[in-house]
N, C-alpha and C. Protein backbone atom coordinates (compact mmCIF):
# COMPACT_ATOMS: atom_id res chain seq x y z
N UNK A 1 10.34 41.82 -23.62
CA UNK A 1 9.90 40.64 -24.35
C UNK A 1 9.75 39.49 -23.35
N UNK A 2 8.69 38.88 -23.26
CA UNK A 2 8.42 37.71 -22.78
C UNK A 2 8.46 36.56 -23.47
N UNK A 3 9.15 35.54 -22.66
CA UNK A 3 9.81 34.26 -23.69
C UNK A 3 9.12 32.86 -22.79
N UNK A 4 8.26 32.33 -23.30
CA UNK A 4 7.42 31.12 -22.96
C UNK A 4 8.35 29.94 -24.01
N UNK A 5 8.51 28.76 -23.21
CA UNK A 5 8.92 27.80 -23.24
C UNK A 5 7.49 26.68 -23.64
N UNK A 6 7.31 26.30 -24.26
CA UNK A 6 5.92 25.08 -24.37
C UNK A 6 6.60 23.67 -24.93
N UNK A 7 6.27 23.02 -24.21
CA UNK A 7 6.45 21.19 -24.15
C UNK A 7 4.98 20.76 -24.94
N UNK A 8 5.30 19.87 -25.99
CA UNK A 8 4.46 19.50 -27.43
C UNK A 8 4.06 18.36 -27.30
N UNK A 9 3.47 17.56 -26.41
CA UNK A 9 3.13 15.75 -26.82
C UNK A 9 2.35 15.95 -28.15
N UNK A 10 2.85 15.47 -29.42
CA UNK A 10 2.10 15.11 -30.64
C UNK A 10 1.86 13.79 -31.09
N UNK A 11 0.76 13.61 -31.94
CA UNK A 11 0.37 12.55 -32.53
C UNK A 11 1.88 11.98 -33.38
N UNK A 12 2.43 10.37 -32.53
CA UNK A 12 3.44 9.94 -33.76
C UNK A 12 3.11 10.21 -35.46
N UNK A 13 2.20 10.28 -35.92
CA UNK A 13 2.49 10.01 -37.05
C UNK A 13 1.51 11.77 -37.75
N UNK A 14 1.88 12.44 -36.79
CA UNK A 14 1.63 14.08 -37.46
C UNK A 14 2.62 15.07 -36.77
N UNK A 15 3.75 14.50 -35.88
CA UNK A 15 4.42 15.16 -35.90
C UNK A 15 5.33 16.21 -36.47
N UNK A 16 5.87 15.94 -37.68
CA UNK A 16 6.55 16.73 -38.04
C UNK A 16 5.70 17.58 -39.14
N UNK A 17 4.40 17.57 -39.38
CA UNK A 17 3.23 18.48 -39.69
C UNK A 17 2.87 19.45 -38.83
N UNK A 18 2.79 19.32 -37.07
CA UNK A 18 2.22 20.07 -36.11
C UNK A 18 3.54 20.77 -36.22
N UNK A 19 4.93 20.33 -36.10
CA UNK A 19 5.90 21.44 -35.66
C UNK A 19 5.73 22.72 -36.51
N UNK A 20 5.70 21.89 -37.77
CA UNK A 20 5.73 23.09 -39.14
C UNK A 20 4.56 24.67 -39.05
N UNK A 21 3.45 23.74 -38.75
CA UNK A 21 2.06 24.43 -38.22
C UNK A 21 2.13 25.32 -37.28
N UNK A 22 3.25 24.30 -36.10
CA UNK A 22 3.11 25.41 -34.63
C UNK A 22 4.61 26.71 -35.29
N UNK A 23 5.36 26.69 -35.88
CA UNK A 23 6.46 26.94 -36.47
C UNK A 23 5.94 28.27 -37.36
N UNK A 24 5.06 27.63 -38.18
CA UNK A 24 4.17 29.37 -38.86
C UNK A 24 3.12 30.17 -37.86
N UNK A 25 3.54 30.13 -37.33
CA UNK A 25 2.66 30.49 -35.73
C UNK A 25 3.01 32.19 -35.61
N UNK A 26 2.58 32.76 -35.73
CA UNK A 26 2.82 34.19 -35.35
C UNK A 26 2.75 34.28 -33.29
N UNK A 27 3.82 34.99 -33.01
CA UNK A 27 4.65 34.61 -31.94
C UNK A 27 5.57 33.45 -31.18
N UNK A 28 5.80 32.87 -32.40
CA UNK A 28 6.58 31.26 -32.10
C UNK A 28 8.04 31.77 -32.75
N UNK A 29 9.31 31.49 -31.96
CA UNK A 29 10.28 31.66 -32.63
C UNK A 29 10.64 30.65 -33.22
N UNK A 30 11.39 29.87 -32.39
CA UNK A 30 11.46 28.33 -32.88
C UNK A 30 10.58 26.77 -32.55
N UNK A 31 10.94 26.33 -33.03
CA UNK A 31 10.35 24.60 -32.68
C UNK A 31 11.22 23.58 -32.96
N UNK A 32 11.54 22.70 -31.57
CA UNK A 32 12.19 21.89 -31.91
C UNK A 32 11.85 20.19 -31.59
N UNK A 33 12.03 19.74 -32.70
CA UNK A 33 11.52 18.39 -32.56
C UNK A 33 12.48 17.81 -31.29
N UNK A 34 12.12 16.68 -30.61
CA UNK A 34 13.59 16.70 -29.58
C UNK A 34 12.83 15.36 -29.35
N UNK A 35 14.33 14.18 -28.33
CA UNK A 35 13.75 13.10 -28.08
C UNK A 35 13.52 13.36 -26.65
N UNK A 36 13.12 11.97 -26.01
CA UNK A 36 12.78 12.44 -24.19
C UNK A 36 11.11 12.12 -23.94
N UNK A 37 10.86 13.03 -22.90
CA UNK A 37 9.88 13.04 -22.34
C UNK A 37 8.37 13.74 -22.96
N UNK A 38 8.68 14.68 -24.12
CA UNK A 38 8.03 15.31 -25.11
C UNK A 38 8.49 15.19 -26.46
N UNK A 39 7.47 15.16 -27.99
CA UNK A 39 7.58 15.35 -29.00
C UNK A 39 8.51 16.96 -29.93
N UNK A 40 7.88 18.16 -29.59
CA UNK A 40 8.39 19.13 -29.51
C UNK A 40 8.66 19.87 -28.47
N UNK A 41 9.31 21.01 -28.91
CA UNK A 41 9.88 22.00 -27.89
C UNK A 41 9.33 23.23 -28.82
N UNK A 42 8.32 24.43 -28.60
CA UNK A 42 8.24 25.25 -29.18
C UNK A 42 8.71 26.71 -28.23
N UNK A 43 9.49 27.43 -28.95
CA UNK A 43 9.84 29.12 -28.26
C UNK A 43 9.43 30.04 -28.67
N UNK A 44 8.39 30.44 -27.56
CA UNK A 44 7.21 32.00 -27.78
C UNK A 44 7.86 32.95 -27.44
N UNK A 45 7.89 34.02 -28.04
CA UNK A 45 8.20 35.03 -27.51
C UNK A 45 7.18 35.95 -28.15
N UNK A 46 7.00 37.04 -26.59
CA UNK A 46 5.72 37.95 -27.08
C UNK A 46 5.74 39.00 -26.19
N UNK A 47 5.06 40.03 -26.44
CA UNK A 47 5.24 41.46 -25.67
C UNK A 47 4.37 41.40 -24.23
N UNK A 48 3.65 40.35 -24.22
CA UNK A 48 2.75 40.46 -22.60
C UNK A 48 2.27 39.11 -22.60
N UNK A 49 2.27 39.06 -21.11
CA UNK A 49 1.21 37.34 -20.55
C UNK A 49 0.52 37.05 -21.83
N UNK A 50 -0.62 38.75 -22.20
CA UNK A 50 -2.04 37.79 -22.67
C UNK A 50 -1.87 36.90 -23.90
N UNK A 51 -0.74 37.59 -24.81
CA UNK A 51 -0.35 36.91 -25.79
C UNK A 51 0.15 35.98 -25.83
N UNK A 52 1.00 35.43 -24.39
CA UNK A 52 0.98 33.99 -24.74
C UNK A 52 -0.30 33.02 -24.64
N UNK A 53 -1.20 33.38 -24.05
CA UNK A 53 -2.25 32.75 -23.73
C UNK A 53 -3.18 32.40 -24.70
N UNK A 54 -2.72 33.61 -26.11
CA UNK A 54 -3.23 33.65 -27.13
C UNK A 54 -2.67 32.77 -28.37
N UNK A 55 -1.47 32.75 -27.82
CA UNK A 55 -0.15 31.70 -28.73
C UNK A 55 -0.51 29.93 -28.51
N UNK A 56 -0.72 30.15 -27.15
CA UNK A 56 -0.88 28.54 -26.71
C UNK A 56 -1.97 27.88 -26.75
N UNK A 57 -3.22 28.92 -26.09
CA UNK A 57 -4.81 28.42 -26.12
C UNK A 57 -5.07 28.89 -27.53
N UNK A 58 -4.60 29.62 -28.18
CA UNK A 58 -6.12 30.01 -29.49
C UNK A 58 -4.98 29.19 -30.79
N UNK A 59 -3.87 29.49 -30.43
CA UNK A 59 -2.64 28.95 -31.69
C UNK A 59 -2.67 27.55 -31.19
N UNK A 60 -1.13 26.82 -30.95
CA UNK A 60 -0.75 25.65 -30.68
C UNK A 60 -2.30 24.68 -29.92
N UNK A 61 -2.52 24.77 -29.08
CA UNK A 61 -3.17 23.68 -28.45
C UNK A 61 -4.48 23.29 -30.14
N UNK A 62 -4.66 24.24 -30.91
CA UNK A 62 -5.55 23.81 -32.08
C UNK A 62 -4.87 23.06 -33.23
N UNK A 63 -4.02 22.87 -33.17
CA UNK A 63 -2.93 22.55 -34.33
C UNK A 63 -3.41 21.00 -34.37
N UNK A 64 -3.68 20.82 -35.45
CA UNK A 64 -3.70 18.82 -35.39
C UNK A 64 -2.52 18.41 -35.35
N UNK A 65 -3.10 17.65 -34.59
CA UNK A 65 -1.51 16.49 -34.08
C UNK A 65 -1.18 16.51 -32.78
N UNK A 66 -1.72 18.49 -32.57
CA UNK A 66 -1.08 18.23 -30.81
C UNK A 66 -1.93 17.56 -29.95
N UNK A 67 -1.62 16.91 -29.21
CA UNK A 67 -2.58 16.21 -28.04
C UNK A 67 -2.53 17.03 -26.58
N UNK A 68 -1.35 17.57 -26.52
CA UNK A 68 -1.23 18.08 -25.08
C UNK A 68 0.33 19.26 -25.13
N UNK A 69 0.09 20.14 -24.06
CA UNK A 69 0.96 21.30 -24.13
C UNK A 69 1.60 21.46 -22.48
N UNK A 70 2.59 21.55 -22.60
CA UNK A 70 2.94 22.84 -21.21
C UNK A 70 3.64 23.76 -21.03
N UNK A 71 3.25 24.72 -20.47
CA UNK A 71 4.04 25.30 -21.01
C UNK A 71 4.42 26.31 -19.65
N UNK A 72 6.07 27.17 -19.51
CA UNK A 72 6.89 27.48 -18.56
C UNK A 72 7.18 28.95 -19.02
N UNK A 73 7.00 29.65 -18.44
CA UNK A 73 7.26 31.33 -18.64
C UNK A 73 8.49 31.83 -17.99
N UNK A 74 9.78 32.08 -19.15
CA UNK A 74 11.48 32.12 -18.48
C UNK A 74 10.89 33.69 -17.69
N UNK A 75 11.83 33.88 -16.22
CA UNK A 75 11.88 34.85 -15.72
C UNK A 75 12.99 36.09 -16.01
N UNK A 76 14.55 35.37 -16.42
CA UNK A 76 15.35 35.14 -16.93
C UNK A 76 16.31 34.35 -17.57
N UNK A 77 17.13 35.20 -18.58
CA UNK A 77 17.49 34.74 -19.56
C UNK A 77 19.18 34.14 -19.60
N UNK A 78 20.07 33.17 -19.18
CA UNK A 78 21.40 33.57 -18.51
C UNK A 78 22.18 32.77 -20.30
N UNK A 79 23.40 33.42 -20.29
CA UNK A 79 24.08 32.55 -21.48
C UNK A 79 25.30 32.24 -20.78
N UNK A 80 26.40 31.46 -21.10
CA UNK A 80 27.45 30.61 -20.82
C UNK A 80 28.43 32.15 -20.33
N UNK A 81 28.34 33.28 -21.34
CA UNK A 81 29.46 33.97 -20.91
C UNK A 81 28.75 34.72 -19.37
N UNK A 82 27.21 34.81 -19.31
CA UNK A 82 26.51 35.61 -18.09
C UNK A 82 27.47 34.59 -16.86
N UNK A 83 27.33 33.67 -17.04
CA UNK A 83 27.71 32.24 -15.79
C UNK A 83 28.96 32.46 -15.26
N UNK A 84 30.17 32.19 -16.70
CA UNK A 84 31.44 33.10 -15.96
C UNK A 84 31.74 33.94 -15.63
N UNK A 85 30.69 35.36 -16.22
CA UNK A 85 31.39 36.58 -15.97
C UNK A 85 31.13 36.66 -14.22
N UNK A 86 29.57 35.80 -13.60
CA UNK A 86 29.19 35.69 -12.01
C UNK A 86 29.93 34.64 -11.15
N UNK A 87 30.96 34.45 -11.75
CA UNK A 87 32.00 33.34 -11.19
C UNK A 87 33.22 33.71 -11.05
N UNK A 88 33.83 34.82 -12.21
CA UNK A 88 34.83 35.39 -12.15
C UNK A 88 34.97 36.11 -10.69
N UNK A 89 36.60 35.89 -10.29
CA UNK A 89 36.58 36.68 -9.31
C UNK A 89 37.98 37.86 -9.27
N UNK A 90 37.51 38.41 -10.03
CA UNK A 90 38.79 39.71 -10.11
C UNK A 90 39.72 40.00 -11.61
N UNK A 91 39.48 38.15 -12.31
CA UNK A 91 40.11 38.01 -13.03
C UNK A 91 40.39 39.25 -14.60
């Protein structure tokens, strides 16, 4: 499984319409509205490259509201217990 990360600049006042939109998205797991440097945060996950390409260019970037996308393809995946168990030493 391939897991794409996409950064959402949306229109203030269609935001929480585009999340919903990008959100019924076939290959979108989640979406998260967030404050900062971007409007949303949407999480693709999909079985190959082309499909994200298909998620972001033919899905999300058409969605009204969005103005702009970017988006980051994880190589790997680490969680809090992966971190200690590569820190532990013998324990």
């Amino acid at each position: 499984m391939i897991n794409a990360i996409v950064l959402i600049d949306a229109e203030a006042d269609r935001i929480q319409e585009a999340a919903q939109a990008v959100a019924d998205l076939a290959g979108v797991d989640k979406v998260y509205s967030c404050a900062g440097d971007v409007d949303l945060i949407a999480v693709v996950r999909v079985r190959d490259h082309e499909q994200i390409a298909e998620v972001v260019t033919g899905g999300i970037n058409k969605v009204d509201g969005v103005s702009r996308t970017v988006t980051h393809i994880a190589f790997r995946s680490y969680s809090s217990s992966d971190v200690d168990a590569g820190f532990s030493i013998g324990e």
